[in-house]
Protein backbone atom coordinates (compact mmCIF):
# COMPACT_ATOMS: atom_id res chain seq x y z
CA UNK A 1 44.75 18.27 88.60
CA UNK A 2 45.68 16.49 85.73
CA UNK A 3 43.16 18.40 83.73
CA UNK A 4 44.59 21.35 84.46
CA UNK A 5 48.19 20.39 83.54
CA UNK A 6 46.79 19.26 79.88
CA UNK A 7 46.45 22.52 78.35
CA UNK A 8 50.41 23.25 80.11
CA UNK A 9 51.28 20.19 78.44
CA UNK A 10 50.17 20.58 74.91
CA UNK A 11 51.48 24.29 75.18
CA UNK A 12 54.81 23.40 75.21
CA UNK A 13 54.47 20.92 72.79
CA UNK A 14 53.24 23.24 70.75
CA UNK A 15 56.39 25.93 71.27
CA UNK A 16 58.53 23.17 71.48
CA UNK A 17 57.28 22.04 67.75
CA UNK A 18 57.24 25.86 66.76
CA UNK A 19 61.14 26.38 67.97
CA UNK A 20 61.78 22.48 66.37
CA UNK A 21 60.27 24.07 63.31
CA UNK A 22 62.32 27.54 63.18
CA UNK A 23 65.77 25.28 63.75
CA UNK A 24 64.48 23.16 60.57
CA UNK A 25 63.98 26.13 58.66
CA UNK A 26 67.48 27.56 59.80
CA UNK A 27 69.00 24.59 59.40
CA UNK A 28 67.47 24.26 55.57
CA UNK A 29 68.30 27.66 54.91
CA UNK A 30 71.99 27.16 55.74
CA UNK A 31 72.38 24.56 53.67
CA UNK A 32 70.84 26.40 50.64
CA UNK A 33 73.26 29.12 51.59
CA UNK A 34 76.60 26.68 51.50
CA UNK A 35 74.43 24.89 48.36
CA UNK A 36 74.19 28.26 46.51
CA UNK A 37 78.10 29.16 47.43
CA UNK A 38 79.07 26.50 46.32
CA UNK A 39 77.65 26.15 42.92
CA UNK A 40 78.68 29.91 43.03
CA UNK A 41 82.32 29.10 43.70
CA UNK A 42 81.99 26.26 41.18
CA UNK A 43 80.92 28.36 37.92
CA UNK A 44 84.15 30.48 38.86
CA UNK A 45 86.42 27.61 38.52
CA UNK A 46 88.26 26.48 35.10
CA UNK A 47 88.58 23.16 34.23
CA UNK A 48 92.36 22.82 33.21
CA UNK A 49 93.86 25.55 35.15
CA UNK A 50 93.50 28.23 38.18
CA UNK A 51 90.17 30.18 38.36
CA UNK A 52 89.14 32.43 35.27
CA UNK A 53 86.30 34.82 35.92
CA UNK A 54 83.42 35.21 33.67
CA UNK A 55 82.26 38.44 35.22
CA UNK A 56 83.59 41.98 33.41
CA UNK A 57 87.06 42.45 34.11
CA UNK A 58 88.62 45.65 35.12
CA UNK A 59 91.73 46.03 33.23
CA UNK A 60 94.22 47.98 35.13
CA UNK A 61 96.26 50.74 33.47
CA UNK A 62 99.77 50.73 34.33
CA UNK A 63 102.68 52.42 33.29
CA UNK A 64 105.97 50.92 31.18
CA UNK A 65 107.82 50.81 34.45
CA UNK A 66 104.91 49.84 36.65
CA UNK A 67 104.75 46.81 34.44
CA UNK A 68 107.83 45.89 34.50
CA UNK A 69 108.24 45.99 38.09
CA UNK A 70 105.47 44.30 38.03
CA UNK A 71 106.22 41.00 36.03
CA UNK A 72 109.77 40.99 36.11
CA UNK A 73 110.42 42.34 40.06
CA UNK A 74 107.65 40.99 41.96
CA UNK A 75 109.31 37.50 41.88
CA UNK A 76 112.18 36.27 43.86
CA UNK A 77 112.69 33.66 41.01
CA UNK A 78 113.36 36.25 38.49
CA UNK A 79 117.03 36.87 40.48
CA UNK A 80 118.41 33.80 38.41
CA UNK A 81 116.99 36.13 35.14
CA UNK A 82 120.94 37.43 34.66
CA UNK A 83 122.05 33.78 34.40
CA UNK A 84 120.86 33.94 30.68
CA UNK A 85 122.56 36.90 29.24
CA UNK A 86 125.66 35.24 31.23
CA UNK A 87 125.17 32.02 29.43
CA UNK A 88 125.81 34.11 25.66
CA UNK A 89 128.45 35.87 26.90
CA UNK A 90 130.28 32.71 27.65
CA UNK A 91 129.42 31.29 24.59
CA UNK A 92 131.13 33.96 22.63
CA UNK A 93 134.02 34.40 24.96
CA UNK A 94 134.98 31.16 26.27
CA UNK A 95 132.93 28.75 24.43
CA UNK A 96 132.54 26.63 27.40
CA UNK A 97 129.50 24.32 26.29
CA UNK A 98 129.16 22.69 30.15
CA UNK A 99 129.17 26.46 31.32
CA UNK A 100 126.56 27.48 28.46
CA UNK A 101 124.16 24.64 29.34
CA UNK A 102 124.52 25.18 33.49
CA UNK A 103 123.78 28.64 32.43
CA UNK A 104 121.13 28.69 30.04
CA UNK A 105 119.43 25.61 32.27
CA UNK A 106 119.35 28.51 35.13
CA UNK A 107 118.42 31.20 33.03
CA UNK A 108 115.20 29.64 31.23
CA UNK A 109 113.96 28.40 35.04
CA UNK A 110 112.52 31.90 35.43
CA UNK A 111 111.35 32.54 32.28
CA UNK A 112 109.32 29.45 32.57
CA UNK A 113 107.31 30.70 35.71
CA UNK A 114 106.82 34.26 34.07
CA UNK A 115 105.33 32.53 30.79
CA UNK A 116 102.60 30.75 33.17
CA UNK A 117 101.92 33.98 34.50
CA UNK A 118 101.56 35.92 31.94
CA UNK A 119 98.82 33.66 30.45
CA UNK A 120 96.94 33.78 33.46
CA UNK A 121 96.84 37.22 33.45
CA UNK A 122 95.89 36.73 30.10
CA UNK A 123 93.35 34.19 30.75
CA UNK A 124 91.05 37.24 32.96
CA UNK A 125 90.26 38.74 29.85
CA UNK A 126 89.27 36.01 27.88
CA UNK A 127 87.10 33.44 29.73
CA UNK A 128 87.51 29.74 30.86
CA UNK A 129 87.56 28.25 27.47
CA UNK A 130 89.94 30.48 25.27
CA UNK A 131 91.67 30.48 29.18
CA UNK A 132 91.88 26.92 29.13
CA UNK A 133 93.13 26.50 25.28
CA UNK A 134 95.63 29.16 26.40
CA UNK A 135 97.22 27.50 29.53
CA UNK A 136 97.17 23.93 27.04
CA UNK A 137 99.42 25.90 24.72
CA UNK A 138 101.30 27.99 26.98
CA UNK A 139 101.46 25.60 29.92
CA UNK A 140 104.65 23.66 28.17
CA UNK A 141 105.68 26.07 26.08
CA UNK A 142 109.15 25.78 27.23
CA UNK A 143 109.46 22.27 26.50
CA UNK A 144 107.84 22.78 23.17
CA UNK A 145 110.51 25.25 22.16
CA UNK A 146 113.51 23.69 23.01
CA UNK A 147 112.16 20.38 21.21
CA UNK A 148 111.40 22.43 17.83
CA UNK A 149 115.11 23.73 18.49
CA UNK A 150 116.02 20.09 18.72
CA UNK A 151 114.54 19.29 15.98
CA UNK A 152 115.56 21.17 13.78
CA UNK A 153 119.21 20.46 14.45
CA UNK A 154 117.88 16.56 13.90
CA UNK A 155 118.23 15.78 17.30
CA UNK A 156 115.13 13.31 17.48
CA UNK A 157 116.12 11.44 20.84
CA UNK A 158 116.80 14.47 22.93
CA UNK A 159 113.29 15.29 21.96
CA UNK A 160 111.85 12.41 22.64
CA UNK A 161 113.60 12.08 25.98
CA UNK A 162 113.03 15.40 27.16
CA UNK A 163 109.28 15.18 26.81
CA UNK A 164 109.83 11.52 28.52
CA UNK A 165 111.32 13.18 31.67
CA UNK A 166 108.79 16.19 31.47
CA UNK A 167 106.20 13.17 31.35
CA UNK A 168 107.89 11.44 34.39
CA UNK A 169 108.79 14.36 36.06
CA UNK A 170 105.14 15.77 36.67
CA UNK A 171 103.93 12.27 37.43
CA UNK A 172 106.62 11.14 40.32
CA UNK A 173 108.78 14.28 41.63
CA UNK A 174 106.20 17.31 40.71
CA UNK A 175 103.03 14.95 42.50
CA UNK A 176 104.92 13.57 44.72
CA UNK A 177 106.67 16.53 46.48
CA UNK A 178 102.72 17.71 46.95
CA UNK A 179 101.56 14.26 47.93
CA UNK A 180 104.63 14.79 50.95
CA UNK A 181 104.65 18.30 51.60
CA UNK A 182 101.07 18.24 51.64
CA UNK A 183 100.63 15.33 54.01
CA UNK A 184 103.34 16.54 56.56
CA UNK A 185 101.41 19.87 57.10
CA UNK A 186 97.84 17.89 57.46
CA UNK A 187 99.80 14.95 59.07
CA UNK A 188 96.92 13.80 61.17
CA UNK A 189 94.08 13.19 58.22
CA UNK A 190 94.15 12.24 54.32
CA UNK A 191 93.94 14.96 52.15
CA UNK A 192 90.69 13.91 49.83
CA UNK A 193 90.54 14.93 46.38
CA UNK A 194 88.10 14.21 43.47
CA UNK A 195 88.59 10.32 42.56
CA UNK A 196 86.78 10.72 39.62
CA UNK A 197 88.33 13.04 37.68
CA UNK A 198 91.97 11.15 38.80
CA UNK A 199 90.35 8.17 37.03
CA UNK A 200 89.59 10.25 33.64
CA UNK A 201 93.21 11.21 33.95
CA UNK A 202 94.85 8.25 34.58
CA UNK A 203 93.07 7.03 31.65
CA UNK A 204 94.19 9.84 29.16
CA UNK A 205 97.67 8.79 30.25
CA UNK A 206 97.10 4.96 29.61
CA UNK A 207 95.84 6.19 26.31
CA UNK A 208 98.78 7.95 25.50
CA UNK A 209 100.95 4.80 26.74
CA UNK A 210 99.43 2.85 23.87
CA UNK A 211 100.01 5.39 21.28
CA UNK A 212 104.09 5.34 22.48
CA UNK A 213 103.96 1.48 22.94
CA UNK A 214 102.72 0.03 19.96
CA UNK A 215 105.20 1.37 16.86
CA UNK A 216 107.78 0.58 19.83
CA UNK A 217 106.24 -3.25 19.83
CA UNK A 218 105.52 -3.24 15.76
CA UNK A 219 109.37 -2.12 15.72
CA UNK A 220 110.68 -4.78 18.00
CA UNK A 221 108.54 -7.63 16.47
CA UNK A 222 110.16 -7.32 13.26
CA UNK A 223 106.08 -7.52 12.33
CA UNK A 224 105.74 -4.73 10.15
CA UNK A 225 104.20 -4.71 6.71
CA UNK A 226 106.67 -1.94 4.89
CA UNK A 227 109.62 -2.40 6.62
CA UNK A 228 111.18 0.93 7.84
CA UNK A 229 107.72 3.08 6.48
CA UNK A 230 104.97 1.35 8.75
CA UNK A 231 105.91 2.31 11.67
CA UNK A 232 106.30 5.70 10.71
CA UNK A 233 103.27 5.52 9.26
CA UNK A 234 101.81 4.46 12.78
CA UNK A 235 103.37 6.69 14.66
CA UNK A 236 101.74 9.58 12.20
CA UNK A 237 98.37 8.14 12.45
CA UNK A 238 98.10 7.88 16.14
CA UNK A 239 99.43 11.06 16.58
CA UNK A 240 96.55 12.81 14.71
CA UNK A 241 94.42 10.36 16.89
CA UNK A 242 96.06 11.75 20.16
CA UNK A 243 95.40 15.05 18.74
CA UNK A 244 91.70 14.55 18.09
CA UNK A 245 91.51 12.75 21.51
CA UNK A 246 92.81 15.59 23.43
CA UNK A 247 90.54 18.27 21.67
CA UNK A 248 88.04 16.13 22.56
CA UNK A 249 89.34 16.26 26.65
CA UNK A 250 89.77 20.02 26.38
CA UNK A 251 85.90 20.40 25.10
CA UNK A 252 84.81 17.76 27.75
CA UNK A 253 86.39 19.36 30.25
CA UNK A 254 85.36 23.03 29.43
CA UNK A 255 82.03 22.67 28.37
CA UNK A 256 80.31 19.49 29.26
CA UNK A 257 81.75 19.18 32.88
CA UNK A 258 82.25 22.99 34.08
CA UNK A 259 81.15 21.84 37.46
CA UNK A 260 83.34 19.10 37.83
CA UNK A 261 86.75 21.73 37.87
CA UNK A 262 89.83 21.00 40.10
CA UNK A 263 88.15 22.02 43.13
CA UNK A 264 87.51 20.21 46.38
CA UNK A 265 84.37 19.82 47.38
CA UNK A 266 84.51 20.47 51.42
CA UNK A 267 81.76 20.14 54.03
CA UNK A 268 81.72 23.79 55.40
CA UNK A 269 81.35 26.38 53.47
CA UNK A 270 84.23 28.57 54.76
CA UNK A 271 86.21 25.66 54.02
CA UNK A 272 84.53 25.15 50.86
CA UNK A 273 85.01 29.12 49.58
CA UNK A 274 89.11 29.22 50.90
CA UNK A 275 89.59 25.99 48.33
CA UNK A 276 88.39 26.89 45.84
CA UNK A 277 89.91 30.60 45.69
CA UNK A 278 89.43 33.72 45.87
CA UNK A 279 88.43 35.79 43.04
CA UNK A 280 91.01 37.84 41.64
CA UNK A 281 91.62 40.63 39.27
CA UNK A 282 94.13 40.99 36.67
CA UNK A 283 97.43 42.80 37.73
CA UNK A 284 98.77 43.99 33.75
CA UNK A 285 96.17 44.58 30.76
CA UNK A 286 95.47 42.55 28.42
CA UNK A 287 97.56 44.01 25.72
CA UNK A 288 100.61 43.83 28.43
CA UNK A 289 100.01 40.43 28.67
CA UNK A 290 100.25 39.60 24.91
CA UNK A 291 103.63 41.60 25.03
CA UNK A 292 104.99 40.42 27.94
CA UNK A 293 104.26 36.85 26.20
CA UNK A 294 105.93 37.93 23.24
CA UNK A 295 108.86 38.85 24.83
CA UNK A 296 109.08 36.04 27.07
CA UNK A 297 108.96 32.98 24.49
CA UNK A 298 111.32 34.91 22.20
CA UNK A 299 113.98 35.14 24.94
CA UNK A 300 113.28 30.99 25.81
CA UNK A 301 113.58 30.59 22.23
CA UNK A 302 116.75 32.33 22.21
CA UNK A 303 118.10 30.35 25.07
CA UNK A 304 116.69 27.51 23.99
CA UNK A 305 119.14 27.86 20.96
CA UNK A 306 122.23 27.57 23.01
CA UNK A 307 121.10 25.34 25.30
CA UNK A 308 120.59 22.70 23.02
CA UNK A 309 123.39 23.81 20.92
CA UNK A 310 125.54 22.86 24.71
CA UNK A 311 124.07 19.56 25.05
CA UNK A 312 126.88 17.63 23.57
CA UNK A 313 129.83 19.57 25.01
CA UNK A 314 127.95 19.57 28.51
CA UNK A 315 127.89 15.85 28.05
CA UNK A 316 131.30 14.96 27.58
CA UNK A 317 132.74 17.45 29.82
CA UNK A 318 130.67 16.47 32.63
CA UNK A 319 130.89 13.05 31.74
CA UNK A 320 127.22 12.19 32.04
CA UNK A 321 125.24 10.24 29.34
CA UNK A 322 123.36 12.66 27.22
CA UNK A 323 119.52 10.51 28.06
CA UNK A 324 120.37 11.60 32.00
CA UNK A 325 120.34 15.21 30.93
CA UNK A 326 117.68 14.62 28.50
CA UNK A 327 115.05 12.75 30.89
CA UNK A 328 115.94 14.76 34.56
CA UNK A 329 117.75 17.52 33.87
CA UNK A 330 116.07 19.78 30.98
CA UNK A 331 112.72 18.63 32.55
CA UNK A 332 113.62 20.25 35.91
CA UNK A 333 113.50 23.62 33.86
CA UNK A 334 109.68 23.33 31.98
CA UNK A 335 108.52 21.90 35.13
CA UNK A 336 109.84 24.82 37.67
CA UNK A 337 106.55 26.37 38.12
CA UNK A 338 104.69 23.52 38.30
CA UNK A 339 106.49 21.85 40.96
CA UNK A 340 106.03 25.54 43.08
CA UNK A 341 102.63 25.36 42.01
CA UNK A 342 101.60 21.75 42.91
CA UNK A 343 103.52 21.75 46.27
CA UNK A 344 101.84 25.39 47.66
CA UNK A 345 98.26 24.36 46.90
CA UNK A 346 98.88 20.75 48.41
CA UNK A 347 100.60 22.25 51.50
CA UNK A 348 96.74 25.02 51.63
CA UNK A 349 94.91 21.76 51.44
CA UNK A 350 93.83 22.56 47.73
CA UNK A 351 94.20 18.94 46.19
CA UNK A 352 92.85 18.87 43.52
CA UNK A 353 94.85 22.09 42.13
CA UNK A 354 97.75 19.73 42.80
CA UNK A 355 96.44 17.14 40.53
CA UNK A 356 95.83 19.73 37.61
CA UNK A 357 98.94 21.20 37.69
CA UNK A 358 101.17 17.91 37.73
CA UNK A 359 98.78 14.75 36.22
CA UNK A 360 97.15 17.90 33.94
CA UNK A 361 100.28 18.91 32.52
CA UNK A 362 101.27 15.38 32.08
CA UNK A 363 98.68 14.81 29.94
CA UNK A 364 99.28 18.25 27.83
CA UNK A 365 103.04 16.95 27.35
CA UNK A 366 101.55 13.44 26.32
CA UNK A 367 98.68 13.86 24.31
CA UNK A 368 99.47 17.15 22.77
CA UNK A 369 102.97 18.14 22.73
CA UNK A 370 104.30 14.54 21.95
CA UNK A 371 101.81 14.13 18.63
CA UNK A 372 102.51 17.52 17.75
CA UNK A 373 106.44 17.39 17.43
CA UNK A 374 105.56 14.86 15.39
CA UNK A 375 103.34 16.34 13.36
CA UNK A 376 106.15 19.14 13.19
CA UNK A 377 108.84 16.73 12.13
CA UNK A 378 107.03 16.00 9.77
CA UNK A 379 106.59 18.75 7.67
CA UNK A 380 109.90 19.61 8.44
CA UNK A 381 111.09 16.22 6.91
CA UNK A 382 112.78 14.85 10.04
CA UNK A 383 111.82 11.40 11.30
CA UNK A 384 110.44 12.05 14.34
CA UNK A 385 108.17 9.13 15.69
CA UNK A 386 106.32 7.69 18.83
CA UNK A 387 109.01 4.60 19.47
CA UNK A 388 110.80 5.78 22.65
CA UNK A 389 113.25 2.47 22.26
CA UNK A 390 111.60 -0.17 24.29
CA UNK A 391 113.85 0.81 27.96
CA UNK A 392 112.07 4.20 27.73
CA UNK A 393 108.42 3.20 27.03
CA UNK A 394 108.66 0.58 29.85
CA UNK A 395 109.54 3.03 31.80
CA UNK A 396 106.46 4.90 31.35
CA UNK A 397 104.46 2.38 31.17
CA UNK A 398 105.13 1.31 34.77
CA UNK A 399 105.63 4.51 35.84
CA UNK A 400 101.84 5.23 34.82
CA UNK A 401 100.54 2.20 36.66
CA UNK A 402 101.66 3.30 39.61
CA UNK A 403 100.89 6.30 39.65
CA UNK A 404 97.24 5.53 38.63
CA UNK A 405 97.12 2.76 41.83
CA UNK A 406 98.13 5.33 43.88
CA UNK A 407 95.19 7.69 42.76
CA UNK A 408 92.34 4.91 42.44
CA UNK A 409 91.77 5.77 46.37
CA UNK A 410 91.28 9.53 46.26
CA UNK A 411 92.91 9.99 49.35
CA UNK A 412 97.16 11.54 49.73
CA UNK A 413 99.29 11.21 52.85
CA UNK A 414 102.91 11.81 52.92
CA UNK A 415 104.18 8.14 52.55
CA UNK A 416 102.43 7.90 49.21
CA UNK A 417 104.22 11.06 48.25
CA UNK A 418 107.44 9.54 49.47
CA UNK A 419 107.11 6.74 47.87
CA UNK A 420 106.35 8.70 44.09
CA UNK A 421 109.76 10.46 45.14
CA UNK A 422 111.27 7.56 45.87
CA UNK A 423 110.48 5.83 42.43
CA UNK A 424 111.69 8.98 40.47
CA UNK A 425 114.74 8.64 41.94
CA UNK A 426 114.91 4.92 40.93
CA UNK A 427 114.11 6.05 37.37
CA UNK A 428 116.96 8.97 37.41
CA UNK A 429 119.48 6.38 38.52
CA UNK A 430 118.25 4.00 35.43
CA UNK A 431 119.08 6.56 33.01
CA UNK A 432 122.39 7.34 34.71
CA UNK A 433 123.44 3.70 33.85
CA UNK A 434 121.56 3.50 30.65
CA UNK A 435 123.78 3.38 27.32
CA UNK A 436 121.07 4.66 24.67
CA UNK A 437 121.52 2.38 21.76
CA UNK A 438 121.13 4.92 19.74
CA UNK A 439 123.81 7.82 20.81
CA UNK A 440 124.85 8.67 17.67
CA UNK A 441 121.11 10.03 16.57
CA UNK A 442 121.20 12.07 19.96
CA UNK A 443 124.37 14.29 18.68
């Protein structure tokens, strides 16, 4: 009996090892599927910004009015796009300067989104690296602009404090509305994002920290070897040095670490694929987009005159100090798309998009756009440096601290992004009550 139930016996072994066999081969085959999506999705991602294709790009061919509807009427932003033609009107007919500012504030909030746009549109045609170089130039371009307008009228503290507040803006409000928007929708698990390229960034930013802190410490020592020249002559120096630095981030980033891109790295594939993004194609040509961003940083620029031109007169008639409007209020402009930007891929679960739009454009304001208006001042003569007055660089300096403690885990819920809000608004209420020592060299 037992005989005859052997050969039973090892027969089902042997399907039993057979089927055991087929689910390991299934099982392996799956995950060299997800394995091969993945990498797939990967190579699709940029480094510094959304996704820009490598494949051939179709370029679409619209008409004038097709394109315009396109850029300038598929966005329910671009409603406030009258406010700026309003704000020169009332410049030349009542000459109301807290009117002109309120005005030209509203008016270059749109114009701000439609600049990002157009350079990712512009991006399709010309791969992840140029792509990337792009979005570093055009990412701020606002806040560029209205600090070249600045200074050329010699006002070197309303530059330096609006690329303060851009600085702090990004890092508290802009992150921390994702961390909390984010965090309510996926209330019931921390949202995970790539801990090691939050380290590399916090780092850039501690980097720039020591470039803004030490002329403000050589200054406030009384320790310098020129009096009045050396710490010009630091602040110079480092500035080429930032410069260098973040050439050297943008080539890291593009070419040595194209796999390690803003995307988060999921278990499923699905999950995986919907992350990462879809890929897209361009909705304007490529010579529409090189117009439409010609015609969109001449009309900031434009703005950007009588906005700045307003700061003073908005100042007194409001009765606010002019650092307030410097640090939160011109920010909230250059940083409109951003904050859109950072909250709708936090609340889809997309991270680390949320990280490169607010900690990477924190970094473009610091370690670019800071040591180049200095670099600007001067060849245009004026003394524009890196001491922020010693209230200000504190201020940053703590403010990066925390937020680099608050990344060290790799994990976001909405009490961490409550608590980033909540310190921003301790830092707008500082500069509310701040007197800037130096008020005169603001007007």
């Amino acid at each position: 009996m037992s005989h005859c139930k052997l050969p039973a016996l090892i027969e089902a072994q042997v399907e039993m090892g057979s089927v055991n066999e087929l689910e390991h081969k299934s099982l392996f085959r799956k995950e060299e599927d997800a394995t091969q999506a993945k990498a797939a999705s990967l190579m699709e991602q940029g480094s510094l910004s959304l996704s820009f294709p490598e494949h051939a790009t179709k370029s679409p061919k619209n008409s004038v009015l097709r394109s315009i509807k396109i850029v300038i009427f598929s966005n329910k932003l671009n409603m406030l796009l009258p406010f700026g033609p309003l704000a020169i009107l009332v410049h030349y007919m009542i000459d109301s300067k807290g009117w002109v500012f309120l005005l030209s504030l509203i008016g270059i909030t749109p114009l701000a989104e439609r600049l990002g746009y157009a350079t990712e549109q512009l991006a399709f045609y010309t791969g992840p690296t140029v792509g990337g170089l792009l979005n570093a130039t055009f990412g701020n371009v606002t806040e560029l602009i209205i600090s070249i307008f600045a200074l050329k009228n010699g006002m070197i503290r309303v530059v330096q404090l609006t690329l303060l507040g851009s600085i702090l803006s990004n890092m508290l409000l802009v992150l921390g509305c994702a961390f909390f928007c984010g965090g309510l929708v996926f209330y019931q698990k921390d949202q995970v994002f790539d801990k090691g390229i939050a380290v590399v960034n916090s780092g850039l930013l501690l980097m720039a920290v020591m470039g803004i802190l030490f002329p403000a410490v050589l200054h406030y020592t009384h320790s310098e070897v020129h009096a009045g020249s050396s710490e010009m002559a630091l602040s110079r120096f480092s500035s080429c040095i930032m410069l260098i630095a973040y050439a050297a981030y943008l080539f890291f980033q593009l070419k040595s670490q194209s796999n390690n891109s803003y995307c988060p790295l999921e278990e499923e594939t699905n999950q995986n694929e919907e992350a990462c993004g879809e890929d897209e194609d361009p909705e304007i040509s490529k010579w529409e987009a090189i117009i439409w961003l010609s015609i969109l940083t001449a009309w900031v620029s434009l703005l950007s005159g009588y906005l700045v031109d307003a700061i003073e007169g908005a100042s007194v008639s409001w009765n606010i100090p002019i650092a307030f409007i410097s640090v939160i209020l011109l920010p909230i402009v250059g940083n409109a798309a951003e904050h859109a930007g950072a909250i709708m891929f936090a609340m889809k679960d997309k991270l680390d998009l949320s990280l490169g739009v607010a900690i990477g454009s924190s970094i473009q304001i610091s370690m670019f756009v800071v040591p180049f208006c200095v670099v600007i001042g001067w060849m245009m003569g004026e003394q524009m440096d890196l001491n922020f007055q010693l209230f200000e660089t504190a201020m940053l300096f703590i403010t990066v601290i925390v937020v680099a403690f608050f990344l060290q885990e790799g994990t976001s819920n909405y009490f961490k992004g409550l608590m980033l809000i909540l310190c921003y608004l301790i830092v707008a209420a500082s500069f509310f009550v701040h007197e800037d020592p130096h008020e005169e060299s603001l007007l």
